[in-house]
PDB file of N, CA and C in Angstrom:
ATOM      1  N   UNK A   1     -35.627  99.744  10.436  1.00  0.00           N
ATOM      2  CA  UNK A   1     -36.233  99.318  11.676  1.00  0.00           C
ATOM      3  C   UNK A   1     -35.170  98.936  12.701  1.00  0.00           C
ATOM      4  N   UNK A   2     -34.108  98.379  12.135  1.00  0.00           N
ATOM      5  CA  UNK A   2     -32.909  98.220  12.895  1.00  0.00           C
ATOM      6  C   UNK A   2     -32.745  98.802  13.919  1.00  0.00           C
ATOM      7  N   UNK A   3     -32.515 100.148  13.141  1.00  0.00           N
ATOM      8  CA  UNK A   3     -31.839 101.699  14.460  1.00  0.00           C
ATOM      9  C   UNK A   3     -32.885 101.950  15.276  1.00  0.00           C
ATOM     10  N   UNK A   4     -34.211 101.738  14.586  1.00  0.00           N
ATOM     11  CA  UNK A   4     -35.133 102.319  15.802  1.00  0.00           C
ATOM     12  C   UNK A   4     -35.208 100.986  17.107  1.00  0.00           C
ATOM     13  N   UNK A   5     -34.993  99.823  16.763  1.00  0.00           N
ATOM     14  CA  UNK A   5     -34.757  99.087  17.626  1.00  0.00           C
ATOM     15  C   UNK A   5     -33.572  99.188  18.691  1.00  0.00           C
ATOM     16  N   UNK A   6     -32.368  99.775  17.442  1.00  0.00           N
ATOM     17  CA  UNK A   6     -31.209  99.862  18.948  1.00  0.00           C
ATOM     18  C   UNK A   6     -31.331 100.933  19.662  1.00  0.00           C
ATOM     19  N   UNK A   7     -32.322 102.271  19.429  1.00  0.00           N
ATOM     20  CA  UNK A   7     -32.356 102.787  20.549  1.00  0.00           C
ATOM     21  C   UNK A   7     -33.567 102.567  21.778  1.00  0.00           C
ATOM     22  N   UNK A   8     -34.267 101.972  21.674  1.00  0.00           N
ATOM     23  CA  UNK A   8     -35.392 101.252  22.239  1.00  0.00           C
ATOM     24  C   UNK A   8     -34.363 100.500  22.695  1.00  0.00           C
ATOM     25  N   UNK A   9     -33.783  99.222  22.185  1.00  0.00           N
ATOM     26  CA  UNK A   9     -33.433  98.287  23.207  1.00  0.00           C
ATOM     27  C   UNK A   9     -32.417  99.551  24.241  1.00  0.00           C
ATOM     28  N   UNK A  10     -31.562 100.266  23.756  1.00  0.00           N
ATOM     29  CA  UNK A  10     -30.335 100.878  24.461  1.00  0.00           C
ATOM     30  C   UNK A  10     -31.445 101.947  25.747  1.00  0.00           C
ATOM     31  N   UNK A  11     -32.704 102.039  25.258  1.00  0.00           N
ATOM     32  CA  UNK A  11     -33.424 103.085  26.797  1.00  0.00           C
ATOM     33  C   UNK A  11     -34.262 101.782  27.557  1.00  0.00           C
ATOM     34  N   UNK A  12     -33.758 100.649  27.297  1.00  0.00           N
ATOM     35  CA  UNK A  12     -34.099  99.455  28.286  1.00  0.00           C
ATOM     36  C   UNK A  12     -35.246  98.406  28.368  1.00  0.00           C
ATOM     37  N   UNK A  13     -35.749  98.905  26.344  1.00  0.00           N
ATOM     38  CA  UNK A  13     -36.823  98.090  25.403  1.00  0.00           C
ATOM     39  C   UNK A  13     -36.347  97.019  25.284  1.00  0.00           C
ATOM     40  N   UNK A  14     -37.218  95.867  25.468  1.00  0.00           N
ATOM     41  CA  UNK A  14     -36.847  94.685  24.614  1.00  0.00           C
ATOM     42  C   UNK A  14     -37.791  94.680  23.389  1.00  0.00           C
ATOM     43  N   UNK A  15     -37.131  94.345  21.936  1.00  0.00           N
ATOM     44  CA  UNK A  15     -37.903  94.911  20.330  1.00  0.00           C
ATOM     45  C   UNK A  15     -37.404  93.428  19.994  1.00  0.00           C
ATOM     46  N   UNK A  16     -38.696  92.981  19.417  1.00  0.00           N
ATOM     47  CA  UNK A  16     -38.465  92.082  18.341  1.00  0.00           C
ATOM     48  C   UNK A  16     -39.255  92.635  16.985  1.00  0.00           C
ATOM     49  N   UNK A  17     -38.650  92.057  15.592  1.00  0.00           N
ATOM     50  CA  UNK A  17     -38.918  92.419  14.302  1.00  0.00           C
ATOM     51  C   UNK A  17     -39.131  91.190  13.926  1.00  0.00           C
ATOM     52  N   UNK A  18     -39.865  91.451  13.122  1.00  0.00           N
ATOM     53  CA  UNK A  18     -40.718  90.351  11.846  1.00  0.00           C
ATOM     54  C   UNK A  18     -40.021  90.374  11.159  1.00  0.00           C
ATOM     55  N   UNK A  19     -39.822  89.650  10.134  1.00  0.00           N
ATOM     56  CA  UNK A  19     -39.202  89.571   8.630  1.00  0.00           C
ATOM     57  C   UNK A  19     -39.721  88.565   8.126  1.00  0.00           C
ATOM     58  N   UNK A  20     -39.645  89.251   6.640  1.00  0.00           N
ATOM     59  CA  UNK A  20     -40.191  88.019   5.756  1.00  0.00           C
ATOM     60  C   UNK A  20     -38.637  87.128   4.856  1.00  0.00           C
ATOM     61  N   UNK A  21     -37.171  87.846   5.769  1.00  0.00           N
ATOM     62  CA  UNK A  21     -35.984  87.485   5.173  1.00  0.00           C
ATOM     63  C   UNK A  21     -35.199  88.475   6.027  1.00  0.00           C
ATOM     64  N   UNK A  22     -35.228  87.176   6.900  1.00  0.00           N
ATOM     65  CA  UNK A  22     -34.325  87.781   8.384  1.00  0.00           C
ATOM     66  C   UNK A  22     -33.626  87.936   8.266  1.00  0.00           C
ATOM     67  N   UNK A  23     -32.435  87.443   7.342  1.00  0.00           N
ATOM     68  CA  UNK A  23     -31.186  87.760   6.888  1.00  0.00           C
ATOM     69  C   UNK A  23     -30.995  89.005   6.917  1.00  0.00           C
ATOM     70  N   UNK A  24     -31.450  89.526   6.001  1.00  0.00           N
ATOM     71  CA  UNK A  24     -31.368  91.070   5.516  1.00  0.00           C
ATOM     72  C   UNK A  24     -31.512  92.068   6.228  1.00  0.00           C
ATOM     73  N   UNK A  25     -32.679  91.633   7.514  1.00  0.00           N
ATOM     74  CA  UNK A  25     -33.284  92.452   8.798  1.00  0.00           C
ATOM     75  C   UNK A  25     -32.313  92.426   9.869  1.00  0.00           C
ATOM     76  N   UNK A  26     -31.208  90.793   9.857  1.00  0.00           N
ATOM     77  CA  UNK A  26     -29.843  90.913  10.394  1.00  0.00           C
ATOM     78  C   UNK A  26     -29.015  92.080  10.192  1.00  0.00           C
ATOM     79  N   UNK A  27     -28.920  92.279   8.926  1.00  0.00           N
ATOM     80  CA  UNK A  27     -27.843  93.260   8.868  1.00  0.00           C
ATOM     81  C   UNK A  27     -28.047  94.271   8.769  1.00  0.00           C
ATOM     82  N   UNK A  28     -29.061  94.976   8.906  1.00  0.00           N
ATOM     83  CA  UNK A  28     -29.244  96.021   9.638  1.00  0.00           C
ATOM     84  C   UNK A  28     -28.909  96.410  11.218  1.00  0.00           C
ATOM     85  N   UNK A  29     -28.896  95.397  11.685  1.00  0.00           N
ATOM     86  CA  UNK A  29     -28.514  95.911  13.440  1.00  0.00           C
ATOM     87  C   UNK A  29     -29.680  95.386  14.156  1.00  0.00           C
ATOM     88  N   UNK A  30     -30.619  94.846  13.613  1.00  0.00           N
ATOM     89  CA  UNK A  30     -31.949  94.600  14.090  1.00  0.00           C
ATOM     90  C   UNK A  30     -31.018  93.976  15.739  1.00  0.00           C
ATOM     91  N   UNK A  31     -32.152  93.949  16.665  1.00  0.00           N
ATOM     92  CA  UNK A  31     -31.504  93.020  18.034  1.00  0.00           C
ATOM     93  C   UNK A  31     -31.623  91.778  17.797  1.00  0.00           C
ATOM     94  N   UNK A  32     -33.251  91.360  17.585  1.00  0.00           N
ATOM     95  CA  UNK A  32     -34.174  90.058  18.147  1.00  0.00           C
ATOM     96  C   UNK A  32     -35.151  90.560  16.847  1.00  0.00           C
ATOM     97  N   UNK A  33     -35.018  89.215  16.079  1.00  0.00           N
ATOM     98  CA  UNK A  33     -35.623  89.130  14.722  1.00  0.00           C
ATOM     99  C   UNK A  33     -36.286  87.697  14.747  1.00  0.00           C
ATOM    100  N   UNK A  34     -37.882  87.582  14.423  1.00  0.00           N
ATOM    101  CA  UNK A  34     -38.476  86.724  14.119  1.00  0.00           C
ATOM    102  C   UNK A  34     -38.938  86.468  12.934  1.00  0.00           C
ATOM    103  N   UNK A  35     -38.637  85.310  12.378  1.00  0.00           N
ATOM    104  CA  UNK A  35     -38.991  85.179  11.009  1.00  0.00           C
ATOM    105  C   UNK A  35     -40.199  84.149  10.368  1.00  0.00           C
ATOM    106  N   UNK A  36     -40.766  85.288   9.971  1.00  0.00           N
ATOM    107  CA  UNK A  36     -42.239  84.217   9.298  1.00  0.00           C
ATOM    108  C   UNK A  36     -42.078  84.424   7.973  1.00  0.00           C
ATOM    109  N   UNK A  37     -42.407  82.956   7.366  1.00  0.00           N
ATOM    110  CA  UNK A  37     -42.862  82.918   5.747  1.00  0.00           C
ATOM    111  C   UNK A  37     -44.083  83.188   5.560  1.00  0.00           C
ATOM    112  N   UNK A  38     -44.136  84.674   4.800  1.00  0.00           N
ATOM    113  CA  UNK A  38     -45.475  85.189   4.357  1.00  0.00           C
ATOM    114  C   UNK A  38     -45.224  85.965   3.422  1.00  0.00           C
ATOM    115  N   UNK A  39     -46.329  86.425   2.267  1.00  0.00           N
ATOM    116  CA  UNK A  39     -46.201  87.440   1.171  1.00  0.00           C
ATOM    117  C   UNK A  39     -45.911  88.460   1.890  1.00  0.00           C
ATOM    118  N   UNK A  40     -44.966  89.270   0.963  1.00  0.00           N
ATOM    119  CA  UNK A  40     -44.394  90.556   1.419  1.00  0.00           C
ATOM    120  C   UNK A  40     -45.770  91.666   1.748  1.00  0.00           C
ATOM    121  N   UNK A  41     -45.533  92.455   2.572  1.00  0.00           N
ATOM    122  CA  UNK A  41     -46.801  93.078   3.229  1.00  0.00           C
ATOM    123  C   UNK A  41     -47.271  92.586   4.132  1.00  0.00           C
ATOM    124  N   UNK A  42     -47.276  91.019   4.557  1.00  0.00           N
ATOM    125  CA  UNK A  42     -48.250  90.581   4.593  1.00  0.00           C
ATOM    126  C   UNK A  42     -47.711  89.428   6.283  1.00  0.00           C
ATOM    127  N   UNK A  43     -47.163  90.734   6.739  1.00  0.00           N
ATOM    128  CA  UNK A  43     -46.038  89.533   8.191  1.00  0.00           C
ATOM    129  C   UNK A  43     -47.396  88.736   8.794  1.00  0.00           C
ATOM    130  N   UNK A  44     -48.058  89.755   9.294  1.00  0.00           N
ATOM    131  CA  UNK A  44     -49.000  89.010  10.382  1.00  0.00           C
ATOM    132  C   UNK A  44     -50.005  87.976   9.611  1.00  0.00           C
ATOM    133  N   UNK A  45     -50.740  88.101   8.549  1.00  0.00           N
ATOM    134  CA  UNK A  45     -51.463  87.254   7.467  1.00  0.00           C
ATOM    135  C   UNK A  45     -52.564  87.883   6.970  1.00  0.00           C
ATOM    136  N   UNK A  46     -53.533  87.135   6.881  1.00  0.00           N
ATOM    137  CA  UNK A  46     -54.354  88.088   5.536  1.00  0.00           C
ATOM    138  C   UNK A  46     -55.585  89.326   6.640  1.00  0.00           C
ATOM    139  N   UNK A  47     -56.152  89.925   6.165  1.00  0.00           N
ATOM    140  CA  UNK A  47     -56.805  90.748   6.903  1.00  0.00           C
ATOM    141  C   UNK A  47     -58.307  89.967   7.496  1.00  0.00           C
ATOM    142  N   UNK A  48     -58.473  90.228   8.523  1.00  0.00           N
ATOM    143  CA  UNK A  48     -59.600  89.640   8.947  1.00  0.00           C
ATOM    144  C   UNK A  48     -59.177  88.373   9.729  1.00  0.00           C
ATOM    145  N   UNK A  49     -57.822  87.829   9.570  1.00  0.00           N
ATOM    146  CA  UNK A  49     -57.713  86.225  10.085  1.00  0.00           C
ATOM    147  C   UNK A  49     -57.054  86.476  11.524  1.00  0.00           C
ATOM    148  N   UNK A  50     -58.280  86.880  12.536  1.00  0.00           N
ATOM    149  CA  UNK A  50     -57.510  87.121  13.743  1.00  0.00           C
ATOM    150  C   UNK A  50     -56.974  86.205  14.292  1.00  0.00           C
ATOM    151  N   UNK A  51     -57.093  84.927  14.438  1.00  0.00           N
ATOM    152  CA  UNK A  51     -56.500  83.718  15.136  1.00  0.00           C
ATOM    153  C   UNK A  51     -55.033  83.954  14.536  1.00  0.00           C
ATOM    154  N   UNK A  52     -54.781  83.972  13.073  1.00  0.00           N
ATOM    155  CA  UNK A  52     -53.586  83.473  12.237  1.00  0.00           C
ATOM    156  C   UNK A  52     -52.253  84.736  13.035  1.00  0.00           C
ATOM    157  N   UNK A  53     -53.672  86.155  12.949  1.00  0.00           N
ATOM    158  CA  UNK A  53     -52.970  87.168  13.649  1.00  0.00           C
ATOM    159  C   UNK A  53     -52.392  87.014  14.971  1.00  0.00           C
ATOM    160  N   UNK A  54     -53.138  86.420  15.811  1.00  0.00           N
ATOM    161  CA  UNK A  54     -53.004  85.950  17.215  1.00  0.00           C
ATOM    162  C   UNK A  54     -51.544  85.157  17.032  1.00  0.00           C
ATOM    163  N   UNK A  55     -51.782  84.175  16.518  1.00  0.00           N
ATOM    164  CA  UNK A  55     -50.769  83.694  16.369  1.00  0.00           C
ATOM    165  C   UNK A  55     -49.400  84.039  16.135  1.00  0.00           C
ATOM    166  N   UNK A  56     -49.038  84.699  14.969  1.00  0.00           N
ATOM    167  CA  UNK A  56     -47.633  85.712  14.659  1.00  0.00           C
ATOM    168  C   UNK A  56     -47.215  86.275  16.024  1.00  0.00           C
ATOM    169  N   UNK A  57     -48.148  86.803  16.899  1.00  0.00           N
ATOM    170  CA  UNK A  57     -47.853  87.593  17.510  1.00  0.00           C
ATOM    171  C   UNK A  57     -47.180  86.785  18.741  1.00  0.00           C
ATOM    172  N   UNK A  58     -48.348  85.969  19.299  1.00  0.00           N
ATOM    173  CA  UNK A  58     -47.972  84.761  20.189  1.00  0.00           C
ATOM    174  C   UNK A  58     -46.418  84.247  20.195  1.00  0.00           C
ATOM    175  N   UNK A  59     -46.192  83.810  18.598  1.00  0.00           N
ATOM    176  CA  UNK A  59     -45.084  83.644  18.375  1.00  0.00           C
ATOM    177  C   UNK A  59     -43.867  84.633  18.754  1.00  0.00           C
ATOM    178  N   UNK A  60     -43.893  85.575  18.715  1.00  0.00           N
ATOM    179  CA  UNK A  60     -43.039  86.739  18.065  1.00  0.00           C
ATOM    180  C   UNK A  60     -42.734  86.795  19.954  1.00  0.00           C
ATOM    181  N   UNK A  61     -43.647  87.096  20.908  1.00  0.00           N
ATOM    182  CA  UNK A  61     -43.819  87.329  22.368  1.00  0.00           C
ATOM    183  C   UNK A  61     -42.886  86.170  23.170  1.00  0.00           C
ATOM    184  N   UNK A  62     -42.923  84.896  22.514  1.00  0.00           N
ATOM    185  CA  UNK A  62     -42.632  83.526  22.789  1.00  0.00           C
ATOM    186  C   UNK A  62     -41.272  83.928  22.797  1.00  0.00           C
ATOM    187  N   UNK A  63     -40.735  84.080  21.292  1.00  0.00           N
ATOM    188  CA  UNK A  63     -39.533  84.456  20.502  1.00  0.00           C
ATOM    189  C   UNK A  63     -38.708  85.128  21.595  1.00  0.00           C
ATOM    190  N   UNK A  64     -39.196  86.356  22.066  1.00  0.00           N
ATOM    191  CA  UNK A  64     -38.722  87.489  22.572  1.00  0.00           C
ATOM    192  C   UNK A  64     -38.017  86.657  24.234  1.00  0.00           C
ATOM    193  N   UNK A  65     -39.083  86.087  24.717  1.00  0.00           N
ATOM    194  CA  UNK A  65     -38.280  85.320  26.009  1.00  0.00           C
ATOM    195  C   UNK A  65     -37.370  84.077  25.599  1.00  0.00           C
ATOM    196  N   UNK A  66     -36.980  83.488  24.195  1.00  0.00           N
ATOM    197  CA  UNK A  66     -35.915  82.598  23.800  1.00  0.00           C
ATOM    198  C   UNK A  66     -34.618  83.252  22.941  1.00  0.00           C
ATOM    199  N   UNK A  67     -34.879  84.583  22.916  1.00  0.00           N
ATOM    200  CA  UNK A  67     -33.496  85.484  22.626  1.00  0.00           C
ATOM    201  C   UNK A  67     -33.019  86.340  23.820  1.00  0.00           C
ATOM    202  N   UNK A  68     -32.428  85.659  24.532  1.00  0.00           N
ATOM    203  CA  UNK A  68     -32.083  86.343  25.788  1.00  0.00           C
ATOM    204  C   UNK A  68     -30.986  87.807  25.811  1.00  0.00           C
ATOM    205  N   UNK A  69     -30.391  87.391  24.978  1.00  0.00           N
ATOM    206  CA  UNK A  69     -29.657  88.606  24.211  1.00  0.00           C
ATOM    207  C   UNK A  69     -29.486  89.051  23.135  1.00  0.00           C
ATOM    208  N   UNK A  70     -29.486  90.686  22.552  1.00  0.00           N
ATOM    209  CA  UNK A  70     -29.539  91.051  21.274  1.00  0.00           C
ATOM    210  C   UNK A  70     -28.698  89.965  20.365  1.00  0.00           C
ATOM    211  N   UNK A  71     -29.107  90.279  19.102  1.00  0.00           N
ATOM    212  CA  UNK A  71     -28.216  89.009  17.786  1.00  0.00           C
ATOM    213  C   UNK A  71     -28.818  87.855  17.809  1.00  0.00           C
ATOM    214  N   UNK A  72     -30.352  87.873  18.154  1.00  0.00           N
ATOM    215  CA  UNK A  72     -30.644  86.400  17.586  1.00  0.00           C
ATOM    216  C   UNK A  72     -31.656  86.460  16.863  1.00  0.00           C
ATOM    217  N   UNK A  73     -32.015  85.212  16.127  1.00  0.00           N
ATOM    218  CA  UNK A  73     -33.052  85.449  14.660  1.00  0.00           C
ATOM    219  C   UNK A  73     -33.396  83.802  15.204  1.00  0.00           C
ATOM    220  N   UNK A  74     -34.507  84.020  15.275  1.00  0.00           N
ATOM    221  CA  UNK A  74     -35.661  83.035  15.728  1.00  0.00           C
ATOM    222  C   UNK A  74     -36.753  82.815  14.428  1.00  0.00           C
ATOM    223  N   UNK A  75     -36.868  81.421  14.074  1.00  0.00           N
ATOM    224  CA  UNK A  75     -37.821  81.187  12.922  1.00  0.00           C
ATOM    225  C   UNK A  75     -39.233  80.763  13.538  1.00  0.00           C
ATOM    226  N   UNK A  76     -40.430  81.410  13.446  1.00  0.00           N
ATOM    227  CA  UNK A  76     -41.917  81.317  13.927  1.00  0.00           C
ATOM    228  C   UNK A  76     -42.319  79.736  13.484  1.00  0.00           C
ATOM    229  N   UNK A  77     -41.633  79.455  12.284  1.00  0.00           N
ATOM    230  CA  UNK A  77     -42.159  78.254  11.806  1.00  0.00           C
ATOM    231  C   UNK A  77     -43.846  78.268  11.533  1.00  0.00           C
ATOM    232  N   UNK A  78     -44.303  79.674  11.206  1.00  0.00           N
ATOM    233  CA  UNK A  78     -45.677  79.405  10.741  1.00  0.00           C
ATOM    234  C   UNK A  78     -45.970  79.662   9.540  1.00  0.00           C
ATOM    235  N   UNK A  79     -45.738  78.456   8.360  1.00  0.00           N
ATOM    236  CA  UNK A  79     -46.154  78.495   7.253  1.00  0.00           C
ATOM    237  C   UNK A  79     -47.232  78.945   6.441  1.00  0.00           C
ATOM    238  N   UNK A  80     -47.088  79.607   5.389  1.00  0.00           N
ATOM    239  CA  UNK A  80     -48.767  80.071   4.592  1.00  0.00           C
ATOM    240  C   UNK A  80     -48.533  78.733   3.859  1.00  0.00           C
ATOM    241  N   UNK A  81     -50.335  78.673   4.041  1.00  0.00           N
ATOM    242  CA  UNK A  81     -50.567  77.551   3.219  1.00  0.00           C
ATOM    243  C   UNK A  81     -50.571  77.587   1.685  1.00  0.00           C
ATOM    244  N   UNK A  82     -49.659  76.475   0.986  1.00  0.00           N
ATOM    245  CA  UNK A  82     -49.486  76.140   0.105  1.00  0.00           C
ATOM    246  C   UNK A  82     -50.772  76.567  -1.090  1.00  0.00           C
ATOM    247  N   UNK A  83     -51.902  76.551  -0.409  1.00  0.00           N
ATOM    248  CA  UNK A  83     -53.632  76.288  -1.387  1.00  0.00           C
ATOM    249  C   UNK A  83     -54.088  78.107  -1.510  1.00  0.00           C
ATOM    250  N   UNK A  84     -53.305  78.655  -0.128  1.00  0.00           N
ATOM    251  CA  UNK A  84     -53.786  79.935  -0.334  1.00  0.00           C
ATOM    252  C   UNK A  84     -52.905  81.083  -0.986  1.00  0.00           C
ATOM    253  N   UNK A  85     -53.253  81.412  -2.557  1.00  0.00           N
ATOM    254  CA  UNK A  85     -52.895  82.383  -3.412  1.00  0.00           C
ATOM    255  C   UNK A  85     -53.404  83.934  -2.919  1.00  0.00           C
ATOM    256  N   UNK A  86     -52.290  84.930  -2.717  1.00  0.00           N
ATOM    257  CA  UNK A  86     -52.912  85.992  -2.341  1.00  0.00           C
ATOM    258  C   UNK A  86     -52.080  86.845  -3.574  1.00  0.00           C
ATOM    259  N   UNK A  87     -53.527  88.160  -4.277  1.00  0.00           N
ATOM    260  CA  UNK A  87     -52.827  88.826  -5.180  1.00  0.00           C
ATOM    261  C   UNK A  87     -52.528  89.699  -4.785  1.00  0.00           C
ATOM    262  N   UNK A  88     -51.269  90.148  -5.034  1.00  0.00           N
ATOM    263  CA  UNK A  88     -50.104  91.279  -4.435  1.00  0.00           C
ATOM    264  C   UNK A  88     -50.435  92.737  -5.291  1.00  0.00           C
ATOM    265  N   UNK A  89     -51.170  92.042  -6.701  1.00  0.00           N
ATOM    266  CA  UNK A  89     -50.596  93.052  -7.704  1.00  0.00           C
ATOM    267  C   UNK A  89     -51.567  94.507  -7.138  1.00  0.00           C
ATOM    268  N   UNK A  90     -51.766  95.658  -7.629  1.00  0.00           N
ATOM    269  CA  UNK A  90     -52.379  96.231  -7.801  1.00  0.00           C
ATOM    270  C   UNK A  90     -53.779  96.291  -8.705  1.00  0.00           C
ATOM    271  N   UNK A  91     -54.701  96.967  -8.526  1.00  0.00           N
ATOM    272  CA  UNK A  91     -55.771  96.654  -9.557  1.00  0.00           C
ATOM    273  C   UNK A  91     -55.467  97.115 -10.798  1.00  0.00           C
ATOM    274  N   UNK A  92     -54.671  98.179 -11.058  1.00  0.00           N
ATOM    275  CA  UNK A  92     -54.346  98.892 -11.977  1.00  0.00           C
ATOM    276  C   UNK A  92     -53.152  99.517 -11.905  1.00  0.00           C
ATOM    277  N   UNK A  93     -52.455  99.763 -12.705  1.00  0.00           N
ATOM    278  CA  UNK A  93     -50.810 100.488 -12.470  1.00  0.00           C
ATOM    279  C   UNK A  93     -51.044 101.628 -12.062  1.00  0.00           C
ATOM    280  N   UNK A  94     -49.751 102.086 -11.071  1.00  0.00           N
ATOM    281  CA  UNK A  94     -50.055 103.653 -10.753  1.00  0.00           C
ATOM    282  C   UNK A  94     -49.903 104.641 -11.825  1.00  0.00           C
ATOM    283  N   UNK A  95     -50.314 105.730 -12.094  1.00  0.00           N
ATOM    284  CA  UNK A  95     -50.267 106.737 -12.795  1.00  0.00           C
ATOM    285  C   UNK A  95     -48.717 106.482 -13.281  1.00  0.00           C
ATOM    286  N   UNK A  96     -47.581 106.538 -12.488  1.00  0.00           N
ATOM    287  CA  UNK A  96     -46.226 106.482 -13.363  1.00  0.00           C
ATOM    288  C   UNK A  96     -45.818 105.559 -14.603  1.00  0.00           C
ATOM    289  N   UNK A  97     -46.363 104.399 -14.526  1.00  0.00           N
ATOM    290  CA  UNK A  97     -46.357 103.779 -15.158  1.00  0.00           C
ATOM    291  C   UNK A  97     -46.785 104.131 -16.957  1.00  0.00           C
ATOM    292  N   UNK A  98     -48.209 104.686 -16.865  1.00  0.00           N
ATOM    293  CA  UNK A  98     -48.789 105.244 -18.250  1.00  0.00           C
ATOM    294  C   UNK A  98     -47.871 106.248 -18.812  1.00  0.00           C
ATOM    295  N   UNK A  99     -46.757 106.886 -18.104  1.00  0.00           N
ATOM    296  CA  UNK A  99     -46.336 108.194 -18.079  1.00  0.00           C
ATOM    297  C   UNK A  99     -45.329 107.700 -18.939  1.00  0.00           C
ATOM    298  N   UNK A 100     -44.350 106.423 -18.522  1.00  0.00           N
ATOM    299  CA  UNK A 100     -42.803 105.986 -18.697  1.00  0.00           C
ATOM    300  C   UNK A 100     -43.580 105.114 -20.351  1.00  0.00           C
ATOM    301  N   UNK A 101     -44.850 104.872 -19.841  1.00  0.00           N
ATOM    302  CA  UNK A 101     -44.981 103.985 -21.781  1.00  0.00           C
ATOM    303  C   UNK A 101     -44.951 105.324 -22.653  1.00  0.00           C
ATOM    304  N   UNK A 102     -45.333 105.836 -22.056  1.00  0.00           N
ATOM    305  CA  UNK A 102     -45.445 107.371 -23.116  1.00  0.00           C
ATOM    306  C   UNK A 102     -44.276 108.333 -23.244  1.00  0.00           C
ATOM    307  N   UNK A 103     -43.401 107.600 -22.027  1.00  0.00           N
ATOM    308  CA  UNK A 103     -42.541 108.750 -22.285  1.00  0.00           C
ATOM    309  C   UNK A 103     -41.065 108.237 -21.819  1.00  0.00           C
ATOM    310  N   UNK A 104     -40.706 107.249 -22.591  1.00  0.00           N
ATOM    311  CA  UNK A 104     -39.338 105.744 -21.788  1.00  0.00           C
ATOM    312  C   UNK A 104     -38.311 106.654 -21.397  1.00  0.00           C
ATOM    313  N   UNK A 105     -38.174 107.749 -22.537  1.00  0.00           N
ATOM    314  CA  UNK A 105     -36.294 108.337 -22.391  1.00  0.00           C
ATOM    315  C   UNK A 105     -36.565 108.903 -20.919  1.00  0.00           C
ATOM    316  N   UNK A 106     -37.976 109.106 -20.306  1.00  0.00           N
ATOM    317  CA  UNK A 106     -37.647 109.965 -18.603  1.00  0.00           C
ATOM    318  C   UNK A 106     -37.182 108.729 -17.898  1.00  0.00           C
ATOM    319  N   UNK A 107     -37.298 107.646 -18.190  1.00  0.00           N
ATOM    320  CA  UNK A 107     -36.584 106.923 -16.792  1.00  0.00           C
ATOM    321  C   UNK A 107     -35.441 107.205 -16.375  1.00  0.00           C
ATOM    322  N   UNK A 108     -34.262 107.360 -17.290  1.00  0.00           N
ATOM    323  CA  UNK A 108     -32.797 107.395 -16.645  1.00  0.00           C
ATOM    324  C   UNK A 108     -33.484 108.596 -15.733  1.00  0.00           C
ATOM    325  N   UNK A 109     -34.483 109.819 -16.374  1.00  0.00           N
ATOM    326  CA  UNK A 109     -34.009 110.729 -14.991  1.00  0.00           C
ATOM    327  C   UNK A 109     -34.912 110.699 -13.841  1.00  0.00           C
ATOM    328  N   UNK A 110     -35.786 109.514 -13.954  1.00  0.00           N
ATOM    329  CA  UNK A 110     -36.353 109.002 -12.454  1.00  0.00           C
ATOM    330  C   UNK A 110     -35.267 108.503 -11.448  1.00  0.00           C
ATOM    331  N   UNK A 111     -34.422 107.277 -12.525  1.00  0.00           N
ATOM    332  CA  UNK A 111     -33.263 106.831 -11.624  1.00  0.00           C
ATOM    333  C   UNK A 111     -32.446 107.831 -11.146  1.00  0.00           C
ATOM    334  N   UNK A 112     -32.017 108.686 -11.205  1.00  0.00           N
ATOM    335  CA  UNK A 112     -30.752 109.840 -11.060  1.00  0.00           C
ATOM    336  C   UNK A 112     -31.822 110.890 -10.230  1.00  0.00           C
ATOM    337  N   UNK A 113     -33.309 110.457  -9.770  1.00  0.00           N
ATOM    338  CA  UNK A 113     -34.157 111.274  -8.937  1.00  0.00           C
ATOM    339  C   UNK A 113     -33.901 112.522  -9.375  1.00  0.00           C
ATOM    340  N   UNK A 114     -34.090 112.800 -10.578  1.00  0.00           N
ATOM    341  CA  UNK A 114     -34.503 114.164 -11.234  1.00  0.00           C
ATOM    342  C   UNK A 114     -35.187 113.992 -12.096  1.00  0.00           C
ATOM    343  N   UNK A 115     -36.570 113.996 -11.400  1.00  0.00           N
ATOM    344  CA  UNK A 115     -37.655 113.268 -12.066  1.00  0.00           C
ATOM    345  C   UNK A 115     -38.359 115.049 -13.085  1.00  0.00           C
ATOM    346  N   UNK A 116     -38.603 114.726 -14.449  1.00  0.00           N
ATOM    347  CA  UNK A 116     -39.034 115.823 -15.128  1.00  0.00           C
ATOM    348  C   UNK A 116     -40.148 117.046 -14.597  1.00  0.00           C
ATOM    349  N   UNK A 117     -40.398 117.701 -14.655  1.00  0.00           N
ATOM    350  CA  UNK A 117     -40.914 118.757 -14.152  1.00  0.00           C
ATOM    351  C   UNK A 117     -42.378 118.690 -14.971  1.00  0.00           C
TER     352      UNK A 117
END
């Protein structure tokens, strides 16, 4: 997201980015990085919570006029609440998964992306 930001900012965009670990979104090149604590997936908040949505965004807009120049990382300071558990997992494993119990020695050649035929 970085690069697509520096050429947006460089044709005279101002881009801010979310992160859930701005750090990392730093070193990419990002310009103007806002950082919210939220489950991964999950920048703006849960589906349906338009206010919470409103909000991120509010923030993020706010953000954008207190980084006056590229290289800054601004924290939203909008916490998920402590009470609310959201499940990340899947309902069921993807198909690869049944494949690697049945069949372990293919992983090295998933890793080395010469995945079996």
């Amino acid at each position: 997201m970085g690069l697509v930001q520096c050429e947006l900012e460089a044709a005279g965009f101002t881009t801010i980015s979310l992160s859930m670990i701005p750090e990392l979104t730093a070193s990419t090149g990002a310009p103007r990085i806002a950082g919210v604590e939220r489950p991964f997936g999950m920048p703006l908040g849960l589906p349906g919570d338009a206010a919470g949505q409103r909000a991120v965004l509010r923030g993020a807009v706010q953000a954008i006029g207190s980084i006056p120049k590229p290289g800054g990382v601004v924290d939203l300071g909008l916490d998920w609440p402590d009470d609310l558990r959201v499940n990340t997992s899947p309902p069921k494993p993807p198909p690869i998964v049944s494949y690697l119990k049945r069949h372990p020695w293919a992983l090295a050649q998933f890793y080395s992306r010469t995945p079996p035929h």
